[in-house]
N, C-alpha and C. Protein backbone atom coordinates (compact mmCIF):
# COMPACT_ATOMS: atom_id res chain seq x y z
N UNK A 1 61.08 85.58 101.03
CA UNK A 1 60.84 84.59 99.99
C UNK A 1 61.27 85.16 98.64
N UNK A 2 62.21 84.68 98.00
CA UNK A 2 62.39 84.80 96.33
C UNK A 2 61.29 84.27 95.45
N UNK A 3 61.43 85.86 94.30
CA UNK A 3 60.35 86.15 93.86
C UNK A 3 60.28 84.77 92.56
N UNK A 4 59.65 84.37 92.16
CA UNK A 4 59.63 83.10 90.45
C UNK A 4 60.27 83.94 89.70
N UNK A 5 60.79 83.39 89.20
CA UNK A 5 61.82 84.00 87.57
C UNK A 5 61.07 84.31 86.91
N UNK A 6 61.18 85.19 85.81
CA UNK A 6 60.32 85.88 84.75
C UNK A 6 61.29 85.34 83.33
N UNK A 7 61.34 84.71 82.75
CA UNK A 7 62.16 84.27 81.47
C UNK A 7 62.57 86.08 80.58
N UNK A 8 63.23 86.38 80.72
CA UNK A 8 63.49 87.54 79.47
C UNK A 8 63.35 87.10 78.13
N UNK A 9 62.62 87.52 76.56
CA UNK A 9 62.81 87.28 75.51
C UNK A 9 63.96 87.02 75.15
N UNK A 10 63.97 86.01 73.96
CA UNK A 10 65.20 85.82 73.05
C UNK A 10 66.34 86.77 72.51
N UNK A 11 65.14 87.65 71.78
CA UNK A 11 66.01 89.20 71.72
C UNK A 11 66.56 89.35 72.22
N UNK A 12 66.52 90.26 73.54
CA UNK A 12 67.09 90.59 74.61
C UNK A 12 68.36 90.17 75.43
N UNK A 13 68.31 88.61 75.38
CA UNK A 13 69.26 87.80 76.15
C UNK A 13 69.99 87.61 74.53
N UNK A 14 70.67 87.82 73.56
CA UNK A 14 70.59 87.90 72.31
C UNK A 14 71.57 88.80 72.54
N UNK A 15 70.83 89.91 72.96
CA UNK A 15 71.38 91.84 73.20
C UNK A 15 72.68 91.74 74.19
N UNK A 16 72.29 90.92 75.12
CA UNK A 16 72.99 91.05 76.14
C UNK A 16 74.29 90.57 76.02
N UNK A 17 74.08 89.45 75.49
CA UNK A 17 75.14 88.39 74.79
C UNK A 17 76.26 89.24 74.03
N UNK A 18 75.85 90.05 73.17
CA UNK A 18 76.32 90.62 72.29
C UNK A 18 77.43 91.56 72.86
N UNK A 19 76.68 92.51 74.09
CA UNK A 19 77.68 93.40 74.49
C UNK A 19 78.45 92.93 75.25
N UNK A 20 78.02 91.84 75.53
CA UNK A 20 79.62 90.59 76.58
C UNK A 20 80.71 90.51 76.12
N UNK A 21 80.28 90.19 74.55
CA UNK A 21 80.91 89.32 73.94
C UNK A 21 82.12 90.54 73.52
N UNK A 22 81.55 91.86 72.71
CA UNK A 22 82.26 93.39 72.37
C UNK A 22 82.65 93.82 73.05
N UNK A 23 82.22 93.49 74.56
CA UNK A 23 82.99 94.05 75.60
C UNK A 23 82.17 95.52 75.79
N UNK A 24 80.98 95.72 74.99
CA UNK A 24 80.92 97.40 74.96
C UNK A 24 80.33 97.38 76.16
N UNK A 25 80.43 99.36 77.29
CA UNK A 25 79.40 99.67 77.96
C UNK A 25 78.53 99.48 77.65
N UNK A 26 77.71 99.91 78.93
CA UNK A 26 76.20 99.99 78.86
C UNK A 26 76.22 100.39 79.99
N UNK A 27 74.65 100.85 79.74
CA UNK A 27 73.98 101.48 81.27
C UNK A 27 72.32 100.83 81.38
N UNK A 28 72.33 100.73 82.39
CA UNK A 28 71.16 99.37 83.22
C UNK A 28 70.11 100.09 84.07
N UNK A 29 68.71 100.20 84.27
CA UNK A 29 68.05 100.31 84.99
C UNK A 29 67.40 99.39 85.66
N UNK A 30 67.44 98.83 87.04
CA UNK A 30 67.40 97.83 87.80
C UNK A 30 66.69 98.05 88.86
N UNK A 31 65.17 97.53 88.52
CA UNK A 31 64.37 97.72 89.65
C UNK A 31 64.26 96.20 90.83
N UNK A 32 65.01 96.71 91.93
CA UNK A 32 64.38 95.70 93.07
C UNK A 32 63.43 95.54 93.53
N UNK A 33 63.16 94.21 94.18
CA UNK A 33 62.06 93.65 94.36
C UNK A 33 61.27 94.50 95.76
N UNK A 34 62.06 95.44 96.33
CA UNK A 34 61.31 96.24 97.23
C UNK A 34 61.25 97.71 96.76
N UNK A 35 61.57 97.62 95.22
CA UNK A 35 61.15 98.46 94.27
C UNK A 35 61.91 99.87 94.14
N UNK A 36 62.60 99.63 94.96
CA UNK A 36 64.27 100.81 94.60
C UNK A 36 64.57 100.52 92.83
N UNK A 37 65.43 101.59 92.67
CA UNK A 37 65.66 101.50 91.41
C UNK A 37 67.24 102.03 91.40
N UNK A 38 68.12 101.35 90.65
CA UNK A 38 69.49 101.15 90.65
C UNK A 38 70.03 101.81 89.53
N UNK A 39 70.81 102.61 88.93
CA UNK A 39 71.23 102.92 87.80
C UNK A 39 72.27 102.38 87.82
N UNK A 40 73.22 101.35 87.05
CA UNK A 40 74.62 101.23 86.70
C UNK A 40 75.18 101.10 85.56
N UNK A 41 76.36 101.12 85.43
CA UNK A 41 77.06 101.02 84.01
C UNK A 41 77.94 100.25 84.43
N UNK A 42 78.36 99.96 83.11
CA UNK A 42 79.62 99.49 82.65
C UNK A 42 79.76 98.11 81.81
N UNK A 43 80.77 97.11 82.16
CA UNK A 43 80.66 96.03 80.70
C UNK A 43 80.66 94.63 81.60
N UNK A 44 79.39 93.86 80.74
CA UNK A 44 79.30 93.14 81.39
C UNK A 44 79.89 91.66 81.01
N UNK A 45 80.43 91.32 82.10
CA UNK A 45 81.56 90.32 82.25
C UNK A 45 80.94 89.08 82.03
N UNK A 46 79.39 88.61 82.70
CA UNK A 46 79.36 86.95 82.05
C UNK A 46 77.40 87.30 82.07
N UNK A 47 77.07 86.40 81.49
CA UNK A 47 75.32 86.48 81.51
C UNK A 47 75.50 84.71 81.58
N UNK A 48 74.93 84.30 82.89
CA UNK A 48 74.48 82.79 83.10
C UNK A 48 73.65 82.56 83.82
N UNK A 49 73.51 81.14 84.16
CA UNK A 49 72.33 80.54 84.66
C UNK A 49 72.54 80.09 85.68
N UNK A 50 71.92 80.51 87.20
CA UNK A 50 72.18 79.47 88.21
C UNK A 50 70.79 79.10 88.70
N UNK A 51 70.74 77.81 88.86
CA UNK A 51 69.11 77.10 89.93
C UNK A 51 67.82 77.80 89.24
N UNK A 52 67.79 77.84 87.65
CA UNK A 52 66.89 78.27 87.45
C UNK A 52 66.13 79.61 86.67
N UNK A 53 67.57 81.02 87.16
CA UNK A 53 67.54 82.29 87.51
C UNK A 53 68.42 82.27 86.24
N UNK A 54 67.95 83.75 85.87
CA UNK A 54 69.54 83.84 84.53
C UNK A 54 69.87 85.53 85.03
N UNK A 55 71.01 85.69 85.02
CA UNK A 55 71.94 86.92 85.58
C UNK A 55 72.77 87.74 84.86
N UNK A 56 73.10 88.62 84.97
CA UNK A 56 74.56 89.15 84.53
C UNK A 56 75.21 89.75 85.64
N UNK A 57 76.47 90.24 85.09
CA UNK A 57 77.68 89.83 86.08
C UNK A 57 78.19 91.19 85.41
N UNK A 58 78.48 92.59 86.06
CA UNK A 58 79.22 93.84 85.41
C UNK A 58 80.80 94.02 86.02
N UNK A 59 81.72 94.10 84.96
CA UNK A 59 83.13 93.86 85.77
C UNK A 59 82.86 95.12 86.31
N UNK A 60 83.85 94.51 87.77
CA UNK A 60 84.15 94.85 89.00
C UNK A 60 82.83 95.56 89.65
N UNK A 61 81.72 95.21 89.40
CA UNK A 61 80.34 95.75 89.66
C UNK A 61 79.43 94.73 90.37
N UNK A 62 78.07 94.59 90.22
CA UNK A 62 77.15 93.68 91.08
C UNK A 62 76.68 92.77 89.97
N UNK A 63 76.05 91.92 90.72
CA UNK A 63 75.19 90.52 89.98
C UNK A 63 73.52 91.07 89.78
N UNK A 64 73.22 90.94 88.35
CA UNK A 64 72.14 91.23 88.54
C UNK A 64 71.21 90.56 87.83
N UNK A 65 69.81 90.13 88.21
CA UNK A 65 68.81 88.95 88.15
C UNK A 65 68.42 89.74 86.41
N UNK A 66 68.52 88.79 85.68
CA UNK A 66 68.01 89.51 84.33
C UNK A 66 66.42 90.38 84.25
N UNK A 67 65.52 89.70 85.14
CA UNK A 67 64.17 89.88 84.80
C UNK A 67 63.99 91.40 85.42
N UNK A 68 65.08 91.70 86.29
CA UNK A 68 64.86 93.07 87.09
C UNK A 68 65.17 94.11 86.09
N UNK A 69 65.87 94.19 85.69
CA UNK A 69 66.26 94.90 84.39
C UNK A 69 65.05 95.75 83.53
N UNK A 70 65.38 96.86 83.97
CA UNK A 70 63.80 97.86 82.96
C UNK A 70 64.39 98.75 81.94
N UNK A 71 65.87 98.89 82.07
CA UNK A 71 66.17 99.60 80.57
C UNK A 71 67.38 99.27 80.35
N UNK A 72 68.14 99.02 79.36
CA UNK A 72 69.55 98.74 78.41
C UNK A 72 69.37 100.01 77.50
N UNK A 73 70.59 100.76 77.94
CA UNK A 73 71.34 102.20 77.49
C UNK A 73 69.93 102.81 76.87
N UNK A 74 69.59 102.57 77.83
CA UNK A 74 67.94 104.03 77.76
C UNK A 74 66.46 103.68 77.20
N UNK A 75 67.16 102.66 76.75
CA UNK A 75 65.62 101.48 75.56
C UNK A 75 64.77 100.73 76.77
N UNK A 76 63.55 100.81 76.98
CA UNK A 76 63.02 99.70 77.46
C UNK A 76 63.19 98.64 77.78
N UNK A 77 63.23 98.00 78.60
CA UNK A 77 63.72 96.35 78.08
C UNK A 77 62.57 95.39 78.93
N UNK A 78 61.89 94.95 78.19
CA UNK A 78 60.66 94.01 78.96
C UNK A 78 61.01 92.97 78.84
């Protein structure tokens, strides 16, 4: 069963936007829902919305659910 969406703050999706848009890296800490934890980098290619869920998209990398997200380039991110 998929978990309910968690809305991310304005800020944040704000943040995210930003480094899309500059194209700059970044590096991501990404905890799954069976509670692994993912480190990746790199630049992320689109932040959207499908059925509900809001995502980002890292070129040539994975899709990832915004709310999983526990740090942007080392900062917290709640």
């Amino acid at each position: 069963m998929d978990q309910p969406y968690i809305p991310i703050n304005c800020e944040r999706h704000d943040e995210l936007l930003a480094l899309a848009t500059l194209r700059r890296p970044c590096t991501l800490d990404v905890e799954r829902p069976d509670g692994t934890l993912d480190n990746l980098a790199g630049v992320i290619e689109d932040v959207y919305a499908d059925t509900g869920v809001e995502y980002l998209r890292l070129r040539g990398g994975p899709t990832v659910r915004l709310d999983w997200i526990r740090t942007l380039n080392g900062r917290p991110f709640p």
